[in-house]
C-alpha atoms as a PDB file:
ATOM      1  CA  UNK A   1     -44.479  52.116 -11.573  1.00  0.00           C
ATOM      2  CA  UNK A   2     -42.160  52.417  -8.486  1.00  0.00           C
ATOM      3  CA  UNK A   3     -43.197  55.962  -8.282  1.00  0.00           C
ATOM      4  CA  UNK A   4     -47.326  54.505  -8.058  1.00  0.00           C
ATOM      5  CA  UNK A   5     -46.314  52.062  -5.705  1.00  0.00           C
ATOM      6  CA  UNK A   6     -44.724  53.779  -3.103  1.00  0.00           C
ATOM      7  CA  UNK A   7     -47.312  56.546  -3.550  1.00  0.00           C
ATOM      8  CA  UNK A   8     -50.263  54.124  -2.479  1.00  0.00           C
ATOM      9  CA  UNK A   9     -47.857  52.644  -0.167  1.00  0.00           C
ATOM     10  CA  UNK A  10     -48.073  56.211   1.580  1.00  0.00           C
ATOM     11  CA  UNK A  11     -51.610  56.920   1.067  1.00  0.00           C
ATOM     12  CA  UNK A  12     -52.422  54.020   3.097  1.00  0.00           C
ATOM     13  CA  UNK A  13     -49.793  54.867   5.559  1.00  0.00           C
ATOM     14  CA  UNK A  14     -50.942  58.404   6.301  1.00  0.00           C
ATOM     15  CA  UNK A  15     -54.404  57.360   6.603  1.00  0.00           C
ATOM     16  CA  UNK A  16     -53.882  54.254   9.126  1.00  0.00           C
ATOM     17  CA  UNK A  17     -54.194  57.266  11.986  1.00  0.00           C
ATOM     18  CA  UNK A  18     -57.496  58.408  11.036  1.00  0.00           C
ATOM     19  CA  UNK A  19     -59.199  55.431  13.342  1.00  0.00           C
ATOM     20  CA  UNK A  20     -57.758  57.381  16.329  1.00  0.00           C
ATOM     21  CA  UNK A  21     -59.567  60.096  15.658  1.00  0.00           C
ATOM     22  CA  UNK A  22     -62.872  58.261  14.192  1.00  0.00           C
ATOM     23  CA  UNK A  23     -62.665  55.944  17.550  1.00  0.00           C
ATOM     24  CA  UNK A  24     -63.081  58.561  19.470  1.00  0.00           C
ATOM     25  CA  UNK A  25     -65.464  60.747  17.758  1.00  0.00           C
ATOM     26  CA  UNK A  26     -67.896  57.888  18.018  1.00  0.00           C
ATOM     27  CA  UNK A  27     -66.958  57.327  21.817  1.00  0.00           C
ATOM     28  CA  UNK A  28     -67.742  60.934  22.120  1.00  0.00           C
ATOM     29  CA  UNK A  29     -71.389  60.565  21.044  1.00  0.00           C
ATOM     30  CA  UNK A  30     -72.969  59.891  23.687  1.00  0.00           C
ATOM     31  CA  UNK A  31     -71.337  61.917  26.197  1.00  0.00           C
ATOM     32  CA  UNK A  32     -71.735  65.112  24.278  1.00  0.00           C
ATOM     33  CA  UNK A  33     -75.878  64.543  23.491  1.00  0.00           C
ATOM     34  CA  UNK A  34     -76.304  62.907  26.916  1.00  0.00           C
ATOM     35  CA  UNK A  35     -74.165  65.512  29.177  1.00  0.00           C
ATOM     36  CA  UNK A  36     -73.616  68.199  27.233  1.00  0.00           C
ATOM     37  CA  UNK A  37     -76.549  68.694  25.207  1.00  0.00           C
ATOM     38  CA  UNK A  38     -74.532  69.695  22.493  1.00  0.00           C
ATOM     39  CA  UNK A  39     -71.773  68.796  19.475  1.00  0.00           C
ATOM     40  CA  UNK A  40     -72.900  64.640  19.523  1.00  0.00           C
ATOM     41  CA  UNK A  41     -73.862  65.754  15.647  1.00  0.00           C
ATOM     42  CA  UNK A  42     -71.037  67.645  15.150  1.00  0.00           C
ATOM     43  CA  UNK A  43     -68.975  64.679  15.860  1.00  0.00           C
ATOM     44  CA  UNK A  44     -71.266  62.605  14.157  1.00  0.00           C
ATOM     45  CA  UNK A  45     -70.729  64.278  11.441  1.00  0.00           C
ATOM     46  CA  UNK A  46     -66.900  64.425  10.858  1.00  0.00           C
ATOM     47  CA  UNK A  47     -67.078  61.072  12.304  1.00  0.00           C
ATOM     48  CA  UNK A  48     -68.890  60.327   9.010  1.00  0.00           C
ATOM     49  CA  UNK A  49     -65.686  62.020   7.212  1.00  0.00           C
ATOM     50  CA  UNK A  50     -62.880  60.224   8.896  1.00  0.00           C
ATOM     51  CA  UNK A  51     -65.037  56.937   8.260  1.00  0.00           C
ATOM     52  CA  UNK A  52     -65.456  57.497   4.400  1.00  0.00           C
ATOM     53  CA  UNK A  53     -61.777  58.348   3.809  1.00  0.00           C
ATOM     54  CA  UNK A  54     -60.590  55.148   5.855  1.00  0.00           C
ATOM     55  CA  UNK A  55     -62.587  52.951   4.124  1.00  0.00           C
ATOM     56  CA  UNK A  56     -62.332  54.563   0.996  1.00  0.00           C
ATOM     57  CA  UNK A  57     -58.442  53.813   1.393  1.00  0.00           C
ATOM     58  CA  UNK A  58     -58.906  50.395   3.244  1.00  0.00           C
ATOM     59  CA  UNK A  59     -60.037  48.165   0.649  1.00  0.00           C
ATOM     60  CA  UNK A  60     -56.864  49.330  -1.502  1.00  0.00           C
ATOM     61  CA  UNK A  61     -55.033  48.752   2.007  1.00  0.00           C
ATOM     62  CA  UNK A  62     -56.516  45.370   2.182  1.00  0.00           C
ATOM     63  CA  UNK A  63     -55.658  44.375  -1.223  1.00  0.00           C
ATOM     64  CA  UNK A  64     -51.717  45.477  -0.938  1.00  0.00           C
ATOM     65  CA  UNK A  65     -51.645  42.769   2.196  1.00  0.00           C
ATOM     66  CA  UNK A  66     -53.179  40.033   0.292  1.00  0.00           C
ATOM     67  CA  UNK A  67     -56.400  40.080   2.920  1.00  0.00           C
ATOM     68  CA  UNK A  68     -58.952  41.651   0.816  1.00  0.00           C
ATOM     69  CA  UNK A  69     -60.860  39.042  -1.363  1.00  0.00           C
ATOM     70  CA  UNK A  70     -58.049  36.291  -1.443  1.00  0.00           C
ATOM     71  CA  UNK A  71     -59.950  32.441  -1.785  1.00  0.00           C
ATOM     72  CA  UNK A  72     -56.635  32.117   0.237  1.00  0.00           C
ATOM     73  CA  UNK A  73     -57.223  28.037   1.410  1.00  0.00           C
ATOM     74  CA  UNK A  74     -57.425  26.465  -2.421  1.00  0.00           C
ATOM     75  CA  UNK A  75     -54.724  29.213  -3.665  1.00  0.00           C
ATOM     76  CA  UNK A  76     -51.969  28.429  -1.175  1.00  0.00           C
ATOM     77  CA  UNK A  77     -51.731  24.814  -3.393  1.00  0.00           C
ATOM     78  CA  UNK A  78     -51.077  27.389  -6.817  1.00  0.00           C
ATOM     79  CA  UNK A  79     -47.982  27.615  -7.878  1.00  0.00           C
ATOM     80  CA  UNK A  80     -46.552  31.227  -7.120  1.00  0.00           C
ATOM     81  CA  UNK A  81     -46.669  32.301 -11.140  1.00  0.00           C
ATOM     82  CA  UNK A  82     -50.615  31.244 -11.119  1.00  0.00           C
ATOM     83  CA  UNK A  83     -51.211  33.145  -7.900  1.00  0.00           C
ATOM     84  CA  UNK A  84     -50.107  36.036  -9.697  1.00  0.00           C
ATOM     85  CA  UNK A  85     -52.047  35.061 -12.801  1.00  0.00           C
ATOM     86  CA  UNK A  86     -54.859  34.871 -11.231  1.00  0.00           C
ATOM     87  CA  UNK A  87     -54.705  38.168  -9.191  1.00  0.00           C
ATOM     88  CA  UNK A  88     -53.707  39.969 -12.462  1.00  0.00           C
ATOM     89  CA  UNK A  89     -57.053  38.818 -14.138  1.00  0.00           C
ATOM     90  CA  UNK A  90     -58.970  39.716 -11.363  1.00  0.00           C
ATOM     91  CA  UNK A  91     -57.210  43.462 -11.615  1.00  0.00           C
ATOM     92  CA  UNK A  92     -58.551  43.291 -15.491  1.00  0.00           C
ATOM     93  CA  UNK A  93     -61.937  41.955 -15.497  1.00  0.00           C
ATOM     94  CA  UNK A  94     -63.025  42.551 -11.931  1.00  0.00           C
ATOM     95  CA  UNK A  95     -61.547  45.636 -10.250  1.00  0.00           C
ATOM     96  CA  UNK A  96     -60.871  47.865 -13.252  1.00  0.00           C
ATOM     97  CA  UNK A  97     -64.351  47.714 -14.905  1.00  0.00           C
ATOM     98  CA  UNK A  98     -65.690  47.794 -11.217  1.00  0.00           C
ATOM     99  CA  UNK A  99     -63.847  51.047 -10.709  1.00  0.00           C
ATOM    100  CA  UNK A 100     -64.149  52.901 -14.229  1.00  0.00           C
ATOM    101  CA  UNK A 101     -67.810  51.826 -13.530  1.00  0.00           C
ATOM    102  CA  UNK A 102     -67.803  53.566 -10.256  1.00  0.00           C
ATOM    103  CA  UNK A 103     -66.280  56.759 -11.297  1.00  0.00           C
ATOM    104  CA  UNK A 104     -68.422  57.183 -14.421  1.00  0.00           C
ATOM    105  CA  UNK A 105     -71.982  56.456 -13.097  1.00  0.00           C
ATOM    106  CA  UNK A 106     -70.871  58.636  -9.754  1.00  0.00           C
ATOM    107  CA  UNK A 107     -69.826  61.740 -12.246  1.00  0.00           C
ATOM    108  CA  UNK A 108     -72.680  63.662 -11.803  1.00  0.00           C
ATOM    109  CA  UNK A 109     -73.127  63.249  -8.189  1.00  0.00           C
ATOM    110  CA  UNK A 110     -69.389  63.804  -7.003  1.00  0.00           C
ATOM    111  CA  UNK A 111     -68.621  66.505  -9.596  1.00  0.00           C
ATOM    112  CA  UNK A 112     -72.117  68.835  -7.883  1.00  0.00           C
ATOM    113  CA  UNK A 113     -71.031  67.778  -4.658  1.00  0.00           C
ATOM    114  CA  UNK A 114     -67.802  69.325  -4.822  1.00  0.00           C
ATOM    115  CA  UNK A 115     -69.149  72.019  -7.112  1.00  0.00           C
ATOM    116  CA  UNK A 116     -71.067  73.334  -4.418  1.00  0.00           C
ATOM    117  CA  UNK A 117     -69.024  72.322  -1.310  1.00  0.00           C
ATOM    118  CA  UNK A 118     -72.579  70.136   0.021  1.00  0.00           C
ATOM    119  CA  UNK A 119     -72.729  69.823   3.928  1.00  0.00           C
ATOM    120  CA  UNK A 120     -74.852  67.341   5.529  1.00  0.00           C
ATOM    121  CA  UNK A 121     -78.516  67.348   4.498  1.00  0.00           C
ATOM    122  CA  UNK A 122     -79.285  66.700   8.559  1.00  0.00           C
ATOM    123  CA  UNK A 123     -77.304  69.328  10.171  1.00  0.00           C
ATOM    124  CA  UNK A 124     -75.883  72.003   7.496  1.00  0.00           C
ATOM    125  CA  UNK A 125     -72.690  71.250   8.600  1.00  0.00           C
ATOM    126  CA  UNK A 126     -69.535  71.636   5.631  1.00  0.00           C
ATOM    127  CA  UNK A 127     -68.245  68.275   4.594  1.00  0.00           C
ATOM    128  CA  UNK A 128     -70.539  66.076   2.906  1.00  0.00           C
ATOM    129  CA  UNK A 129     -69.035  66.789  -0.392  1.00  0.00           C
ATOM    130  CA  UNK A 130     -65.864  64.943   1.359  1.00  0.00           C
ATOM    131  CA  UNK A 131     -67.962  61.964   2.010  1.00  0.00           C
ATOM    132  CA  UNK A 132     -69.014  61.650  -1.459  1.00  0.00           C
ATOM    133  CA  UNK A 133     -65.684  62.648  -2.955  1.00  0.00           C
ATOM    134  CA  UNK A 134     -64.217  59.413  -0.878  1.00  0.00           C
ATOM    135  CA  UNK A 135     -65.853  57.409  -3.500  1.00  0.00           C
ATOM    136  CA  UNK A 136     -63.795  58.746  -6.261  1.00  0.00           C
ATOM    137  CA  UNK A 137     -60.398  57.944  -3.354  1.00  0.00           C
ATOM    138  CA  UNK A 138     -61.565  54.789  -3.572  1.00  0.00           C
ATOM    139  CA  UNK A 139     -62.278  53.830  -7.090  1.00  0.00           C
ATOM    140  CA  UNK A 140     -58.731  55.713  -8.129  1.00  0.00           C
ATOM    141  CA  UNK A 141     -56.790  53.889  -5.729  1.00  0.00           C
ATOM    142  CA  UNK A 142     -58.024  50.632  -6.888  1.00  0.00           C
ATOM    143  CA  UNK A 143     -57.829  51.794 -10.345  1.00  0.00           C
ATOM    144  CA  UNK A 144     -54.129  52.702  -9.705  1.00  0.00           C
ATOM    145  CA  UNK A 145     -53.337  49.191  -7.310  1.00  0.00           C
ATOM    146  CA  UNK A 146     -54.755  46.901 -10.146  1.00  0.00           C
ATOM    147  CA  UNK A 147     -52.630  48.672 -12.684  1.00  0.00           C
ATOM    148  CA  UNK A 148     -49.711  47.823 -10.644  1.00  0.00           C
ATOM    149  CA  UNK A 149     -50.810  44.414  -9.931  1.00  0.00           C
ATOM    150  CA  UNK A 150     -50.945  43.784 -13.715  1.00  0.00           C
ATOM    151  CA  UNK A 151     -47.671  45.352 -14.363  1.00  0.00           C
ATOM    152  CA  UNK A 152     -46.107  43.076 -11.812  1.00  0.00           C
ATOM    153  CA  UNK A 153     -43.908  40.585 -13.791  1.00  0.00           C
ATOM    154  CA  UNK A 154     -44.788  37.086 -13.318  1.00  0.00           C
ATOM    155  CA  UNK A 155     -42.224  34.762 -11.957  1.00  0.00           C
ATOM    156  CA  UNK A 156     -40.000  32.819 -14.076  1.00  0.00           C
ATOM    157  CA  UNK A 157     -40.279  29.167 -12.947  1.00  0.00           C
ATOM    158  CA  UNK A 158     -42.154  27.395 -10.808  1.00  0.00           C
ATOM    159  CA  UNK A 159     -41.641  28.770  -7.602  1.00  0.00           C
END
């Protein structure tokens, strides 16, 4: 489990930088259509890239830091073992269903995607495939964090 852990652990890491880039493809927008006439859907579109793989990795990013759907003002009075409970449930009947849910009914969409290398519908441009594929980052790294999060050991005690 250490292994999975500090394999998410970078996986968030490495893609914390890819708002730089995303940042300033979206600045770039305007400037490009408005005096350059040209590349504002370029960067549109690998805008659209960096901003499916951050988010696709954020919400697992979220969850690690205890931000991402914590009811944090009635579960600071929990005892530290029911904390833990309680997020290990949620990792069983929430997240995991969630995610097998989101990788099976996706199947047939991600799998042709990346079958076919799809580029935007809009421009032709490669790299649509990677926007859809993002889905399947997402649901895998949530798949993988909740599995951790139920492996955790409880505490012993009431601390």
């Amino acid at each position: 489990m250490r292994v999975l852990d500090r394999a998410i652990a970078r996986t968030v890491s490495a893609t914390g930088w890819l708002a730089l880039p995303l940042i300033t493809l979206l600045f770039l927008q305007w400037p490009l259509r408005d005096l350059f006439r040209s590349y504002s859907r370029e960067a549109n579109d690998l805008g659209q890239v960096f901003f499916a793989l951050y988010v696709a990795v954020s919400v697992t990013a979220a969850t690690r830091a205890g931000t991402h759907l914590a009811a944090d003002a009635l579960a600071q009075r929990y005892s530290l073992r029911v904390r833990r409970g309680l997020v290990r449930l949620g990792a069983l009947a929430g997240l995991i269903p969630w995610a097998l849910f989101v990788l099976l009914s996706s199947k047939a969409t991600v799998l042709l995607s990346l079958s076919v290398f799809e580029a935007f519908p809009d421009t032709n441009n490669p790299g649509y495939f990677i926007v859809k594929f993002a889905l399947w980052i997402m649901a895998l790294l949530i798949l993988a964090q909740a599995a951790l999060d139920i492996a955790r050991p409880l505490p012993s005690g009431d601390a």
